[in-house]
Protein backbone atom coordinates (compact mmCIF):
# COMPACT_ATOMS: atom_id res chain seq x y z
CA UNK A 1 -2.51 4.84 -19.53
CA UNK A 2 -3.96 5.30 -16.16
CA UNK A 3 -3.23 8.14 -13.78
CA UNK A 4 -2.42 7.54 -10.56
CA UNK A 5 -0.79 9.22 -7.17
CA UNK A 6 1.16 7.71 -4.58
CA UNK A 7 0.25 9.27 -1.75
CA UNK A 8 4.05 8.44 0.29
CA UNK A 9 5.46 7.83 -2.98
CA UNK A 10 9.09 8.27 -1.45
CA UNK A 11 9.53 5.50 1.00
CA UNK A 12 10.28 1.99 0.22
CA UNK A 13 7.20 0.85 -1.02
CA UNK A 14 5.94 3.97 -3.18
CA UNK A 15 9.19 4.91 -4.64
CA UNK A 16 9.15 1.38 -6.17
CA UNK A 17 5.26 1.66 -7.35
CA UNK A 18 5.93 4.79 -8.71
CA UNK A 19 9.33 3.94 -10.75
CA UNK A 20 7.54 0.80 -12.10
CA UNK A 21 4.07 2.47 -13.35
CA UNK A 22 6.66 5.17 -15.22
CA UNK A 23 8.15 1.99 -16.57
CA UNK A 24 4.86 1.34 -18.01
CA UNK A 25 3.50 4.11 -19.49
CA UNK A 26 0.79 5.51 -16.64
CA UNK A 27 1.31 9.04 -15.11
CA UNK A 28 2.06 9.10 -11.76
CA UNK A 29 2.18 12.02 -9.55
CA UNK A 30 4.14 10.53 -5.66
CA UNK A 31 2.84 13.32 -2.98
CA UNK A 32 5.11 12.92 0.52
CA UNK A 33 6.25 14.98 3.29
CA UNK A 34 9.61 14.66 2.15
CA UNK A 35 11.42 14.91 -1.18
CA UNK A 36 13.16 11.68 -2.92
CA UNK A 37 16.82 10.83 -2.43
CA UNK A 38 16.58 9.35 -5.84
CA UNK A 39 14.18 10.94 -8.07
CA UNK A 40 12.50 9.09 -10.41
CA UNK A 41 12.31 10.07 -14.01
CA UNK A 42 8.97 11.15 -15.20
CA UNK A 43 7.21 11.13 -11.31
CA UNK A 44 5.49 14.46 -10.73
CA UNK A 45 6.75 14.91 -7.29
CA UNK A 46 4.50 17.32 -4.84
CA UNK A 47 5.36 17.49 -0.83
CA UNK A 48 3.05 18.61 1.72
CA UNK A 49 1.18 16.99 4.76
CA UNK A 50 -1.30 14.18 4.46
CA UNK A 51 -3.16 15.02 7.55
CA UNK A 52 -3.78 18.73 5.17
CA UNK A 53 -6.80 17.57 3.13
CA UNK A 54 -7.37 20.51 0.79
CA UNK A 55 -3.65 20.17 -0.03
CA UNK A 56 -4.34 16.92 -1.27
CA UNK A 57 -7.64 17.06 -2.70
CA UNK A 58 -6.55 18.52 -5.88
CA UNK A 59 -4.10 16.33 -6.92
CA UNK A 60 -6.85 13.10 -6.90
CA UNK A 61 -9.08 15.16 -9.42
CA UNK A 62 -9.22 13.39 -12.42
CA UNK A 63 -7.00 10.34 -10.65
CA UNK A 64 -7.78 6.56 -11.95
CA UNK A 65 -5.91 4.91 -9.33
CA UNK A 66 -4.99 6.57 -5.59
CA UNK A 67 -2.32 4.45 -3.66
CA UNK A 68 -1.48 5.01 -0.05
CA UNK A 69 2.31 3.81 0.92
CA UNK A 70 2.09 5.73 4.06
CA UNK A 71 4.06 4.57 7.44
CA UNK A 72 2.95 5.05 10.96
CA UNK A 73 5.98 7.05 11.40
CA UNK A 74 6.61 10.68 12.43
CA UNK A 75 4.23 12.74 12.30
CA UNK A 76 1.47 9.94 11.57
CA UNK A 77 2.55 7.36 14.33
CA UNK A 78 -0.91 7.37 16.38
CA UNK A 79 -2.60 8.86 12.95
CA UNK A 80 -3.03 6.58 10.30
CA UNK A 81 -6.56 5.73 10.40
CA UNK A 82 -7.11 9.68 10.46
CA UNK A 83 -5.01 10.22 7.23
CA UNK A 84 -6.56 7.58 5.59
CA UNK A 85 -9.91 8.22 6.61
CA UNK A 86 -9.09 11.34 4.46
CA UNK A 87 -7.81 9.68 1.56
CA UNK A 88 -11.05 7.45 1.38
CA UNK A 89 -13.34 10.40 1.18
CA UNK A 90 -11.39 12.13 -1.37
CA UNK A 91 -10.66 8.69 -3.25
CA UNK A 92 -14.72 8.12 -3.03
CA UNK A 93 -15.40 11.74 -4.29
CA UNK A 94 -12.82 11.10 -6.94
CA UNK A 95 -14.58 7.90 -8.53
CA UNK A 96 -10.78 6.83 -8.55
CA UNK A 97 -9.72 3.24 -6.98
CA UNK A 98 -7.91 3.09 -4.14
CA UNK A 99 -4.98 0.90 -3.52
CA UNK A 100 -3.72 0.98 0.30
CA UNK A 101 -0.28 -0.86 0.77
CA UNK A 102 -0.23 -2.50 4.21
CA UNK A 103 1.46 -4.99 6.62
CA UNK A 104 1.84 -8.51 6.53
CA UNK A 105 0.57 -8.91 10.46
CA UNK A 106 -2.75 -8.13 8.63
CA UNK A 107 -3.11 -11.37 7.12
CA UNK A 108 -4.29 -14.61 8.84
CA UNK A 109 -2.25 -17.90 9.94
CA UNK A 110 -5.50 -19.85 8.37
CA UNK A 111 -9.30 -19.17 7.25
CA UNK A 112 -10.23 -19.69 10.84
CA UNK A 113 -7.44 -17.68 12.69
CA UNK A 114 -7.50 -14.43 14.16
CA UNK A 115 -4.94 -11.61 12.11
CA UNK A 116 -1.10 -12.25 13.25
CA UNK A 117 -1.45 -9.16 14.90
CA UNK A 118 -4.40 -10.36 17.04
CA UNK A 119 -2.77 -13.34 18.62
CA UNK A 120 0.18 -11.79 20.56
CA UNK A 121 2.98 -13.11 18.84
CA UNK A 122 4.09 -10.06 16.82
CA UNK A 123 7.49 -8.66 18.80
CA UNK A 124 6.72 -5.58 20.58
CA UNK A 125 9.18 -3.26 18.83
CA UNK A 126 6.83 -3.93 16.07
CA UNK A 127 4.05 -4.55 17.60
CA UNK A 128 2.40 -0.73 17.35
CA UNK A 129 3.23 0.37 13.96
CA UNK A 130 1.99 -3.11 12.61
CA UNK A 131 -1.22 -2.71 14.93
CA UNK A 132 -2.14 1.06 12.94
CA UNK A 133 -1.85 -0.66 9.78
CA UNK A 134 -3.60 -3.68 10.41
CA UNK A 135 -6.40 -0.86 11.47
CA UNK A 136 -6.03 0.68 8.25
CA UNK A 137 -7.87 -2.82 6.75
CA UNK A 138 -10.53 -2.44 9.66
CA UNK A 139 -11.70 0.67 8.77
CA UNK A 140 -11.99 0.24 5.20
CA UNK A 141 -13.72 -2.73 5.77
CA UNK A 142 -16.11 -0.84 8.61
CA UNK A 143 -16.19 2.52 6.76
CA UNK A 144 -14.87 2.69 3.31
CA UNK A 145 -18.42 3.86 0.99
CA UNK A 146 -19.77 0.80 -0.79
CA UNK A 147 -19.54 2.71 -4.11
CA UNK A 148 -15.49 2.82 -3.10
CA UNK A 149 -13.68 0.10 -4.69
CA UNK A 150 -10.48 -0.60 -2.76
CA UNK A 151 -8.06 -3.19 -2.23
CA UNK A 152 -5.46 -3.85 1.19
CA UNK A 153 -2.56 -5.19 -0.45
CA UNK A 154 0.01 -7.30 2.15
CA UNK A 155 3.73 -7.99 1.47
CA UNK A 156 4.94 -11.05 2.78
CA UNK A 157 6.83 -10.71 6.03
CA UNK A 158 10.54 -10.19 4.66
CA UNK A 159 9.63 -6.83 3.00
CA UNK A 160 11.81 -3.52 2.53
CA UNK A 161 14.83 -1.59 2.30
CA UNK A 162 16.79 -4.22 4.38
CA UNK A 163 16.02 -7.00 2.36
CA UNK A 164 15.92 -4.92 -1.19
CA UNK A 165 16.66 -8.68 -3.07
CA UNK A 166 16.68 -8.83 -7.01
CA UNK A 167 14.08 -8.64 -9.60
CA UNK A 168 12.65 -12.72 -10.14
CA UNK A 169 10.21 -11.45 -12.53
CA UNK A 170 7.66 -13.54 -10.10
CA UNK A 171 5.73 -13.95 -7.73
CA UNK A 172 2.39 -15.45 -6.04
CA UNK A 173 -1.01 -14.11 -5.54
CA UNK A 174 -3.14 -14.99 -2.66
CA UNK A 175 -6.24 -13.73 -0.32
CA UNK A 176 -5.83 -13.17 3.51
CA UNK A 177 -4.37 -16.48 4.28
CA UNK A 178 -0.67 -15.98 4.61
CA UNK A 179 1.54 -17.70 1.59
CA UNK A 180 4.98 -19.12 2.67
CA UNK A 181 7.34 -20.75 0.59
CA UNK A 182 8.55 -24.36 0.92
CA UNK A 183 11.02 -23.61 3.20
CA UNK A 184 8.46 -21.35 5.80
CA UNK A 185 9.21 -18.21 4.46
CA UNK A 186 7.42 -15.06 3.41
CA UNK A 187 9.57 -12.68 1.66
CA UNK A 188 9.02 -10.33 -1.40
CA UNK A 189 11.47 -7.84 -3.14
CA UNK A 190 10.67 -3.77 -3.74
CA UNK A 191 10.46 -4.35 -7.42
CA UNK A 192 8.43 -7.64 -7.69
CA UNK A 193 6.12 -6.12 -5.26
CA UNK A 194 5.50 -3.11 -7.22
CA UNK A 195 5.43 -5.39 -10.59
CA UNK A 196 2.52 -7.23 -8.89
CA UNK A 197 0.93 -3.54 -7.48
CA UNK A 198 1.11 -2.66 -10.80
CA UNK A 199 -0.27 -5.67 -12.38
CA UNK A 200 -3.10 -5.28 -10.44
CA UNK A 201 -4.16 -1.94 -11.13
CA UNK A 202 -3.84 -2.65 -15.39
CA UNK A 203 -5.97 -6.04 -15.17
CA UNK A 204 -8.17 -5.78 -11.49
CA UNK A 205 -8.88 -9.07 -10.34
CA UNK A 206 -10.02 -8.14 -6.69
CA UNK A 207 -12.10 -5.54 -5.21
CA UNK A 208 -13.03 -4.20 -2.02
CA UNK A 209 -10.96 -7.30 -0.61
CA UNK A 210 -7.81 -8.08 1.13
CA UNK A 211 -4.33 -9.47 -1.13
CA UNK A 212 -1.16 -10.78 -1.03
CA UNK A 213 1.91 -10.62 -3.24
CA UNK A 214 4.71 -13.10 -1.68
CA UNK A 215 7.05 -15.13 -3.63
């Protein structure tokens, strides 16, 4: 049993990560600014601000597994690389492994491509949010401690609460090369996602290195 925090364990993403690592026996503890709509059974749920370090720093004492589900949003739009430069150093300091769930934009068309987001063809309603996130993977690449063994974790493109979809029981692994089905798509559902999240953090078979789940 592994214990882990999910640091914006109420949105879309973490809520899901959370209710599925419950499922599986690990102890999770979701820290947010806000509290859940629909509390899952057996989360520890603590609220507070991310930017607040110390407020945080206790809860990733004694953590296996930290993972960030955080959304340029509110109070972090402009501030994501800031909270997460926080998380990193407390992650590090923690020995724990840090999982960091981020944006499809992140991933590349093919090996020799710039990022989506680097070739000016991500719609500009979308086009800042997916731009801090896609930073996120820069600075853990540029910064993260070499003794800090992390993972950027992409959805496919379809991803969230308006496209929820139904539990396959499936789905495909892949590096930063985006995966699309045979009919161009890139979709994953909430829970598949978190099935693969937590997959990944019982059997590791990446580190320090950029992923994809996408069915």
């Amino acid at each position: 049993m592994a214990r882990i925090v999910v640091i914006g364990g109420t949105g879309y993403a973490g809520r899901h990560i959370a209710r599925e690592a419950v499922a599986r026996g690990h102890h999770v503890t979701s820290f947010s600014r806000s509290s859940s709509a629909e509390p899952v059974p057996g989360v520890d749920y603590r609220h507070g601000n991310i930017t607040d370090i110390e407020a945080v720093r206790p809860l990733l004492q004694g953590a296996d597994v930290v993972i960030g589900a955080l959304s340029p949003r509110g109070e972090l739009a402009g501030a994501m690389v800031r909270a997460y430069r926080g998380v990193i150093g407390l992650a590090t300091q923690a020995k724990a492994r840090l999982l960091v769930v981020g944006g499809f934009t992140a991933l590349r068309p093919n090996p020799d491509a710039e990022r989506f987001i680097d070739t000016g063809t991500v719609a500009p309603e979308f086009a800042v949010a997916a731009r801090e996130t896609a930073d996120v993977l820069e600075c853990l690449l540029s910064e993260a401690p070499g003794d800090l063994d992390w993972l950027y974790m992409s959805p496919g493109r379809v991803f969230g609460a308006f496209a929820p979809g139904e539990r396959r029981g499936t789905y495909r692994v892949g590096d930063e090369v985006a995966l699309f089905d045979p009919e161009g798509k890139s979709a994953i559902g909430g829970e598949d996602f978190a099935a693969a999240v937590a997959a990944e953090i019982e059997r590791p078979s990446r580190h320090r290195a950029h992923i994809q789940f996408v069915y």
